[in-house]
C-alpha atoms as a PDB file:
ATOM      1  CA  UNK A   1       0.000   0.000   0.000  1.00  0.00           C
ATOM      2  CA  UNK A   2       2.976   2.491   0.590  1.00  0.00           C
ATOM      3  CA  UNK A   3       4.739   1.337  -2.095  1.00  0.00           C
ATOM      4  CA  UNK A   4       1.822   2.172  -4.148  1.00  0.00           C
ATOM      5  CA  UNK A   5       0.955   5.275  -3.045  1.00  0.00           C
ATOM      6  CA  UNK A   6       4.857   6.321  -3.827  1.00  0.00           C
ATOM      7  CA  UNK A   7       4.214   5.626  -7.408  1.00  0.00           C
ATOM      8  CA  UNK A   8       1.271   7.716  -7.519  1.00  0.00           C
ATOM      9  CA  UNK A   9       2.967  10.274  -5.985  1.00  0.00           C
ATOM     10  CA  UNK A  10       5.943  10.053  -8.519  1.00  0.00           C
ATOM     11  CA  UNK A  11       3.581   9.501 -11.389  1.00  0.00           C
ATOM     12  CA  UNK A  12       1.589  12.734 -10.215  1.00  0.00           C
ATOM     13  CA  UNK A  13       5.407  14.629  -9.631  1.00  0.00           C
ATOM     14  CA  UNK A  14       6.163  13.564 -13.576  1.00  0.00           C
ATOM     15  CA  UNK A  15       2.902  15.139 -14.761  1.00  0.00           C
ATOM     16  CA  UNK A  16       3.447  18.400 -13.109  1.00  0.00           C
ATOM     17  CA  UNK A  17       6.706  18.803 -13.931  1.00  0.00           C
ATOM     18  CA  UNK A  18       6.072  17.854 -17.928  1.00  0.00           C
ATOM     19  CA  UNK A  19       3.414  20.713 -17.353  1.00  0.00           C
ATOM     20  CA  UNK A  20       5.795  23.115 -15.761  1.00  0.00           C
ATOM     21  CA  UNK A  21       8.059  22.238 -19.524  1.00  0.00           C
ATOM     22  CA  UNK A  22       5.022  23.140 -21.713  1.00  0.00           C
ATOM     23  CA  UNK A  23       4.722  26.334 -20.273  1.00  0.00           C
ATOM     24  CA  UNK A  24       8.164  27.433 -20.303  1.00  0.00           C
ATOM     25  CA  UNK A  25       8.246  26.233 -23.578  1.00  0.00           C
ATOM     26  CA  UNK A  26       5.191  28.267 -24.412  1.00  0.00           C
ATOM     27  CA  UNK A  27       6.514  31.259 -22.499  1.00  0.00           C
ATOM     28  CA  UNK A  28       9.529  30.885 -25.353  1.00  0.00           C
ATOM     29  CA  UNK A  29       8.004  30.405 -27.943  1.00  0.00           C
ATOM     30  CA  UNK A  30       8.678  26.741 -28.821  1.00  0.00           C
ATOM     31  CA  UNK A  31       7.292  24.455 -31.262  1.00  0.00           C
ATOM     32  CA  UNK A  32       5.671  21.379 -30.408  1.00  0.00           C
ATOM     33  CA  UNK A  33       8.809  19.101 -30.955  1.00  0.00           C
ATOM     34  CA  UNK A  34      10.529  22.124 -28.452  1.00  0.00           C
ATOM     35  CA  UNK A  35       7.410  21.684 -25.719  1.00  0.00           C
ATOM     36  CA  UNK A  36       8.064  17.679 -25.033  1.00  0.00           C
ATOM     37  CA  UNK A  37      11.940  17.587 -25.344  1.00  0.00           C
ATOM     38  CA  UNK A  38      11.373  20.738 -22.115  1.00  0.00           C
ATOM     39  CA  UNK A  39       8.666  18.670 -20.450  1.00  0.00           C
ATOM     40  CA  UNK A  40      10.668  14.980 -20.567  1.00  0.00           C
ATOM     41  CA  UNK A  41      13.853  16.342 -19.425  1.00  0.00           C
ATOM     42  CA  UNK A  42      11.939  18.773 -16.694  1.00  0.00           C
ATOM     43  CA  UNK A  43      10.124  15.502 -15.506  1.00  0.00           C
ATOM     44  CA  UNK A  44      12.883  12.967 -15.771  1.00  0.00           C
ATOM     45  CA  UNK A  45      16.295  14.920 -15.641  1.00  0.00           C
ATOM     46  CA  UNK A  46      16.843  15.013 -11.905  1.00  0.00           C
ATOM     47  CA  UNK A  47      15.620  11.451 -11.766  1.00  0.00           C
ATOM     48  CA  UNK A  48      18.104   9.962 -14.066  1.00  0.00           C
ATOM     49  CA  UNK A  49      21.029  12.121 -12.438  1.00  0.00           C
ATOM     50  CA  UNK A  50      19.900  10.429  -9.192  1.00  0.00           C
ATOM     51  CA  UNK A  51      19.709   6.999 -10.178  1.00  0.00           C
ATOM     52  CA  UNK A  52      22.705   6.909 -11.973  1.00  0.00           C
ATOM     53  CA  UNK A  53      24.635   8.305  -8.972  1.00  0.00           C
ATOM     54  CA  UNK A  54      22.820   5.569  -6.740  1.00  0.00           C
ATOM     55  CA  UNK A  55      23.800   3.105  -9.494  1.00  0.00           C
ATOM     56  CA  UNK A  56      20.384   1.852 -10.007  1.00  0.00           C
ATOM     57  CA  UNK A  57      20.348   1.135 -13.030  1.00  0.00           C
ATOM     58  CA  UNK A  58      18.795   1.217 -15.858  1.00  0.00           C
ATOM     59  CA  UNK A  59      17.579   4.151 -14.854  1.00  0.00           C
ATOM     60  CA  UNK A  60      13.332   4.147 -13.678  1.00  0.00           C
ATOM     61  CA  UNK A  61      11.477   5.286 -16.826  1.00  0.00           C
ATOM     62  CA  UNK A  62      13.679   2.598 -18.963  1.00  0.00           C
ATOM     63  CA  UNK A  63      11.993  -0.156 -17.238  1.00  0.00           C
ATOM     64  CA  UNK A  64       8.926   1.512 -16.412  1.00  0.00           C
ATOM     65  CA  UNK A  65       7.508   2.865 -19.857  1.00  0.00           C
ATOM     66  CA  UNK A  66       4.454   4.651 -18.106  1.00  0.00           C
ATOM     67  CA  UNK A  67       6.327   7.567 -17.005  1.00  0.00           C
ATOM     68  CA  UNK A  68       7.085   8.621 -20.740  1.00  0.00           C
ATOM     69  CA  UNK A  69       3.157   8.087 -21.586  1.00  0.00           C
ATOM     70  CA  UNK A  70       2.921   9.957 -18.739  1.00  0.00           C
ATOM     71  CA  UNK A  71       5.095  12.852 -20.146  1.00  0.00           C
ATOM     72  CA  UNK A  72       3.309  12.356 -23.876  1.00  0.00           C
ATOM     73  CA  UNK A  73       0.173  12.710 -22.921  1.00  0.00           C
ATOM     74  CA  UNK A  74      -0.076  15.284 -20.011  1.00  0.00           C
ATOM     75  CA  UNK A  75       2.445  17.569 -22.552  1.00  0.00           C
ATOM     76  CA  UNK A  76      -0.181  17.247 -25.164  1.00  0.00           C
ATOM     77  CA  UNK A  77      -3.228  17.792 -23.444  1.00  0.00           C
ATOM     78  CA  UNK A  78      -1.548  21.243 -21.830  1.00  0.00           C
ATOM     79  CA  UNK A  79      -0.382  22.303 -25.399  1.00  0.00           C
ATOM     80  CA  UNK A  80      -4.023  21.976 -26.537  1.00  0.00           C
ATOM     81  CA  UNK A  81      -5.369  23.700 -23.408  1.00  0.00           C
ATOM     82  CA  UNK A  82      -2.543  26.379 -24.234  1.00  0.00           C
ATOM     83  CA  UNK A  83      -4.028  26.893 -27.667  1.00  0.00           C
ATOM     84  CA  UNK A  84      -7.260  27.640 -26.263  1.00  0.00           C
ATOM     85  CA  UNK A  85      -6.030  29.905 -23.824  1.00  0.00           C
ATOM     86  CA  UNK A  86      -2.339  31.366 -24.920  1.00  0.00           C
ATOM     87  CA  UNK A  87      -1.428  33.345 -22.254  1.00  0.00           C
ATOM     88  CA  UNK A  88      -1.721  31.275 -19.159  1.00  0.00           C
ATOM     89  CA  UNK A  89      -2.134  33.110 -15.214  1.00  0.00           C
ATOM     90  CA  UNK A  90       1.305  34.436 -13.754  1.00  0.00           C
ATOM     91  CA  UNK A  91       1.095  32.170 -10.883  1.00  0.00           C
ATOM     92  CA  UNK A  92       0.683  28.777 -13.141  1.00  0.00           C
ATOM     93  CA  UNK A  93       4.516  28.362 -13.924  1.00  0.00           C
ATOM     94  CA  UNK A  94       5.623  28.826 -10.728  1.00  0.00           C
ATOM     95  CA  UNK A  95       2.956  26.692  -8.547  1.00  0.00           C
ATOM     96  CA  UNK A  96       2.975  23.780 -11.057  1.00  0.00           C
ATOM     97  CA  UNK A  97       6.531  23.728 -10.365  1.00  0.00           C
ATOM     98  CA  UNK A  98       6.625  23.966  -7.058  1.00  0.00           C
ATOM     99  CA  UNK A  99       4.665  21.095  -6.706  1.00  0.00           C
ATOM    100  CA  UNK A 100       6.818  19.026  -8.669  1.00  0.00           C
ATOM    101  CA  UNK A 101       9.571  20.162  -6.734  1.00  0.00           C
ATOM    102  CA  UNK A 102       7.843  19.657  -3.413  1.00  0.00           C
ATOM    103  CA  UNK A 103       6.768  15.678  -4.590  1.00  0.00           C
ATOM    104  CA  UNK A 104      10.593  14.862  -6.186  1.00  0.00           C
ATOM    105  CA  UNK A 105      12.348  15.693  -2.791  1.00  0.00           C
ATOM    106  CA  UNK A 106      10.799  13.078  -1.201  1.00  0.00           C
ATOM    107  CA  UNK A 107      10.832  10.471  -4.058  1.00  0.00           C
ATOM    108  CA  UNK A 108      14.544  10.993  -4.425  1.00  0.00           C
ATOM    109  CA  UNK A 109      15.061  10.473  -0.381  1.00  0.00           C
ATOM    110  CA  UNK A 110      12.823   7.584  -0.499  1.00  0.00           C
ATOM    111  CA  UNK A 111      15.074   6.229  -3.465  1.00  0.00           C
ATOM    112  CA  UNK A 112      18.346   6.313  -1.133  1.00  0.00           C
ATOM    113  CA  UNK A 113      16.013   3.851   0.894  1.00  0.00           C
ATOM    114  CA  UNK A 114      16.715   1.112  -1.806  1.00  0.00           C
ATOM    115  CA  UNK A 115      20.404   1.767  -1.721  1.00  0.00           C
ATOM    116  CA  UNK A 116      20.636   1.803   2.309  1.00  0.00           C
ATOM    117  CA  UNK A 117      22.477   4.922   1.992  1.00  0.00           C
ATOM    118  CA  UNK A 118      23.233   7.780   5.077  1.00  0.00           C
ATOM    119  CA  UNK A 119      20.647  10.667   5.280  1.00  0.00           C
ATOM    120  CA  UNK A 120      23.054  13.184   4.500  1.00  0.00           C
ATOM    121  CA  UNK A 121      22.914  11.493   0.869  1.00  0.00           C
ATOM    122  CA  UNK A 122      19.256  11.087   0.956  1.00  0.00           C
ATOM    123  CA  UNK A 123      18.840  14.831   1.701  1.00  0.00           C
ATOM    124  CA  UNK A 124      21.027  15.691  -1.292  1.00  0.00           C
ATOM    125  CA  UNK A 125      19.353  12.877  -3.739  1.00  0.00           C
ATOM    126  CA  UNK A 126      15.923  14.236  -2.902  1.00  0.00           C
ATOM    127  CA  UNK A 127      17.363  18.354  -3.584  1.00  0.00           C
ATOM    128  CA  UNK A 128      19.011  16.513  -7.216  1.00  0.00           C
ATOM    129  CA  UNK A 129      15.876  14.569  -7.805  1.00  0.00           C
ATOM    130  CA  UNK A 130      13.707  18.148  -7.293  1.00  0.00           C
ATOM    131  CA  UNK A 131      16.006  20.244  -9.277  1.00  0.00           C
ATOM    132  CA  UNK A 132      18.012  18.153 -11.607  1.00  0.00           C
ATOM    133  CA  UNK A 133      15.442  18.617 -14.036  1.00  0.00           C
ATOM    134  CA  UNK A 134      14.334  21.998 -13.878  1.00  0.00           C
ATOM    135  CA  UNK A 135      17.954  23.381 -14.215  1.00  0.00           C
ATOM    136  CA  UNK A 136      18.177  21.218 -17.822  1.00  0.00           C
ATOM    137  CA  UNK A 137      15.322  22.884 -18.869  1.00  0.00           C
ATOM    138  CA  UNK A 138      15.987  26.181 -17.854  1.00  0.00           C
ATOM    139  CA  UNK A 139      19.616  25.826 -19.634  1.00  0.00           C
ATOM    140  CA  UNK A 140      17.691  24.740 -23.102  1.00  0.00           C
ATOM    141  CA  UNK A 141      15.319  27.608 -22.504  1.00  0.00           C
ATOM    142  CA  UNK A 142      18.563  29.530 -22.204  1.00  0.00           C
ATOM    143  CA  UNK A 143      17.603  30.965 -19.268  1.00  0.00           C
ATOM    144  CA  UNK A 144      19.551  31.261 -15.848  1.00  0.00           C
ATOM    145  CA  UNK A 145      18.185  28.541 -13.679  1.00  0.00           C
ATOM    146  CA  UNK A 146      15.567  28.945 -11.170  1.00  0.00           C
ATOM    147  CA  UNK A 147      17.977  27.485  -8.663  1.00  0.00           C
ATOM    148  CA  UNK A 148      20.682  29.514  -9.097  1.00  0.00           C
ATOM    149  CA  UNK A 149      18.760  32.484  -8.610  1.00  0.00           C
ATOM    150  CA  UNK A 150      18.135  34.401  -5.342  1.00  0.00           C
ATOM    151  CA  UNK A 151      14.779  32.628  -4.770  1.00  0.00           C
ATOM    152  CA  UNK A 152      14.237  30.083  -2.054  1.00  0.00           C
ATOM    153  CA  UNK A 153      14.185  27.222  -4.271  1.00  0.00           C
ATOM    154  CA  UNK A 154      17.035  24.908  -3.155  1.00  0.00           C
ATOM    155  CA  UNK A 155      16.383  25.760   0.212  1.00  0.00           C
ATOM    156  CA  UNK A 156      13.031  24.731   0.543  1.00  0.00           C
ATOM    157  CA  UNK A 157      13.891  21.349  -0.866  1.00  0.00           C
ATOM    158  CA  UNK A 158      16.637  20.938   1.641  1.00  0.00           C
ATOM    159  CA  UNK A 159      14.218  21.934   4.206  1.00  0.00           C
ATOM    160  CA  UNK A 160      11.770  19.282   3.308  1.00  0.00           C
ATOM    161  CA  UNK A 161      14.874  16.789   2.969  1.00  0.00           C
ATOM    162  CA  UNK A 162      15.504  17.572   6.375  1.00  0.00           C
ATOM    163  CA  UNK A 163      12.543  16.852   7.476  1.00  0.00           C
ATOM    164  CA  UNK A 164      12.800  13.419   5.948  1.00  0.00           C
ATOM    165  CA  UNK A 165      15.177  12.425   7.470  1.00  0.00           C
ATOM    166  CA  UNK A 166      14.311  13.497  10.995  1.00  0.00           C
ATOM    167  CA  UNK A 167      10.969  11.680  10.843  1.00  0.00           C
ATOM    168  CA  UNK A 168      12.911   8.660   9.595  1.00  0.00           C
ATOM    169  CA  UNK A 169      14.948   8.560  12.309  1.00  0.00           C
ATOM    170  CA  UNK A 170      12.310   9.012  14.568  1.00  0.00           C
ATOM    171  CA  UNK A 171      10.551   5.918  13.027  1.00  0.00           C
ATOM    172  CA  UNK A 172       7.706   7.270  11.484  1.00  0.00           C
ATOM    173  CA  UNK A 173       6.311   5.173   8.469  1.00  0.00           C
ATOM    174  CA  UNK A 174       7.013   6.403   5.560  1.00  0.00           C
ATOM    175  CA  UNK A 175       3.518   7.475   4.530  1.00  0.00           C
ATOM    176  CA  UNK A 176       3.102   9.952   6.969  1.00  0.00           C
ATOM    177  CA  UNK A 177       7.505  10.662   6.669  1.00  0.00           C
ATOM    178  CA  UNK A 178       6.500  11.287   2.390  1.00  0.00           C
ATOM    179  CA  UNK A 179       3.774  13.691   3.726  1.00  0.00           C
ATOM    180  CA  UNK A 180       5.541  15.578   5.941  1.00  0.00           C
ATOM    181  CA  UNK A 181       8.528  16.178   3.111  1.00  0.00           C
ATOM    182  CA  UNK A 182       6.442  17.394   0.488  1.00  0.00           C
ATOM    183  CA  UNK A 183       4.398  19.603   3.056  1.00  0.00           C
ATOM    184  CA  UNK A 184       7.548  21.381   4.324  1.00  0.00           C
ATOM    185  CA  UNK A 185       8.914  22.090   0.872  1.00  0.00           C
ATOM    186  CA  UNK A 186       6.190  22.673  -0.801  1.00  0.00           C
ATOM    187  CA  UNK A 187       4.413  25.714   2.088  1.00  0.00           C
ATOM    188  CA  UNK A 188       8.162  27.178   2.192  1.00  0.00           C
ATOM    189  CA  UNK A 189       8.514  27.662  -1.627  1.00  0.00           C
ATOM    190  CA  UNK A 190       4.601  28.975  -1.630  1.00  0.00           C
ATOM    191  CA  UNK A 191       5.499  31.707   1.030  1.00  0.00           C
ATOM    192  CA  UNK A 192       8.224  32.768  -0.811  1.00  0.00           C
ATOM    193  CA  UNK A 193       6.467  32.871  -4.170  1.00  0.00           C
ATOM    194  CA  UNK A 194       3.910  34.743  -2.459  1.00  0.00           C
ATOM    195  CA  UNK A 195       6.004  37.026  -0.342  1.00  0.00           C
ATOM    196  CA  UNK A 196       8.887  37.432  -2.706  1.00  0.00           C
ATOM    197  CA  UNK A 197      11.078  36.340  -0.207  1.00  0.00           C
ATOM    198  CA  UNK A 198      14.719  35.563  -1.347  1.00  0.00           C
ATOM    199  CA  UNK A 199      18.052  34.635  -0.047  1.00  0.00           C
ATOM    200  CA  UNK A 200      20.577  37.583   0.496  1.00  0.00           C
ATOM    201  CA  UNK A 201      22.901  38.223  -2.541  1.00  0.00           C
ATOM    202  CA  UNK A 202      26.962  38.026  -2.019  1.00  0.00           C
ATOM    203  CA  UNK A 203      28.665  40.989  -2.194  1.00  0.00           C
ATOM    204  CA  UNK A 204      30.737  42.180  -5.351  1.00  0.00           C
ATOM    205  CA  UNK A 205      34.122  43.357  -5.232  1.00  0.00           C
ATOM    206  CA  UNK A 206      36.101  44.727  -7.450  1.00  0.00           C
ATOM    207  CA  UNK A 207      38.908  43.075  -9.120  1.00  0.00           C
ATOM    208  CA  UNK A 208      42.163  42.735  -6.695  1.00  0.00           C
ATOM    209  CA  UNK A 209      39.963  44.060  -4.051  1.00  0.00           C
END
């Protein structure tokens, strides 16, 4: 039963995150051929980085086909809906990602699970799961990644790794340790979507300063 409720939850994470690919293709300009090569690698990049670091391989979506059906037919249906309606709300990038985000953190720290690795590793697979594949697409978009920039992206997902891995050590099952993980990350990156809130910039210097 937990099992299965992880793949939901990871089929659900691949939808959003194909979704979150349409629409920055759309916000570039793409063609169609430009919208699903954005959506797979936005849905599957971070989780092929991960599972080739954890050695598991082949990777997931090699053996398990439905994930790319997943990513065909969730890009198609938003490229239709984005025909109908071209210029999508503000807010729709940036939520549908954060909900992808939010779901990958914990379904790369649950991955580590299979591997028996420490949680310092499972924090940082679930952080490369949840932006591993959002900074691919942001590079083909040639634009700077989300991650890289001052908002609290990153951080939330650490947060919720965090979390993880506190209710795993408290021996929580991993139901309620998945909820908690995707609840973190997900209300942190909301606020600061909402509230513009943003980590403090470095300093510049000049050069032999």
């Amino acid at each position: 039963m937990v099992n299965q409720a992880i793949v939901i939850l990871d089929i659900f994470g691949t939808a959003v995150f194909a979704i979150s690919g349409v629409l920055v293709a759309s916000k570039r300009r793409m063609d169609l051929f430009g919208a699903l090569v954005l959506a797979t690698v936005t849905a599957i990049g971070g989780g092929t980085i991960r599972d080739m670091a954890l050695g598991l391989t082949p990777v997931f979506w090699v053996d398990q086909g439905i994930y790319l059906w997943v990513i065909v037919i969730t890009s198609l249906a938003s490229i239709a809906l984005l025909n109908n309606f071209p210029t999508p709300p503000k807010w729709m990038l940036p939520v549908a990602d954060a909900i992808g985000m939010a779901v990958f953190v914990a379904i790369g720290a649950n991955k580590t699970l299979l591997v028996d690795s420490s949680m310092i590793v499972a924090v940082m697979m679930g952080v490369v799961t949840a932006c591993g594949g959002g900074m691919i697409r942001d590079v083909l978009a040639n634009q700077v990644p989300l991650v890289l920039q001052r908002e609290i992206y990153a951080t939330a997902c650490i947060a919720g790794g965090i979390v993880w891995a506190i209710a795993v050590q408290l021996g929580f099952n991993l139901t309620l340790v998945t909820g908690l993980c995707v609840f973190t990350a997900l209300i942190i990156r909301l606020v600061a979507i909402r509230y513009h809130l943003s980590l403090p910039r470095l300093g510049t210097t000049r050069m032999g300063e």
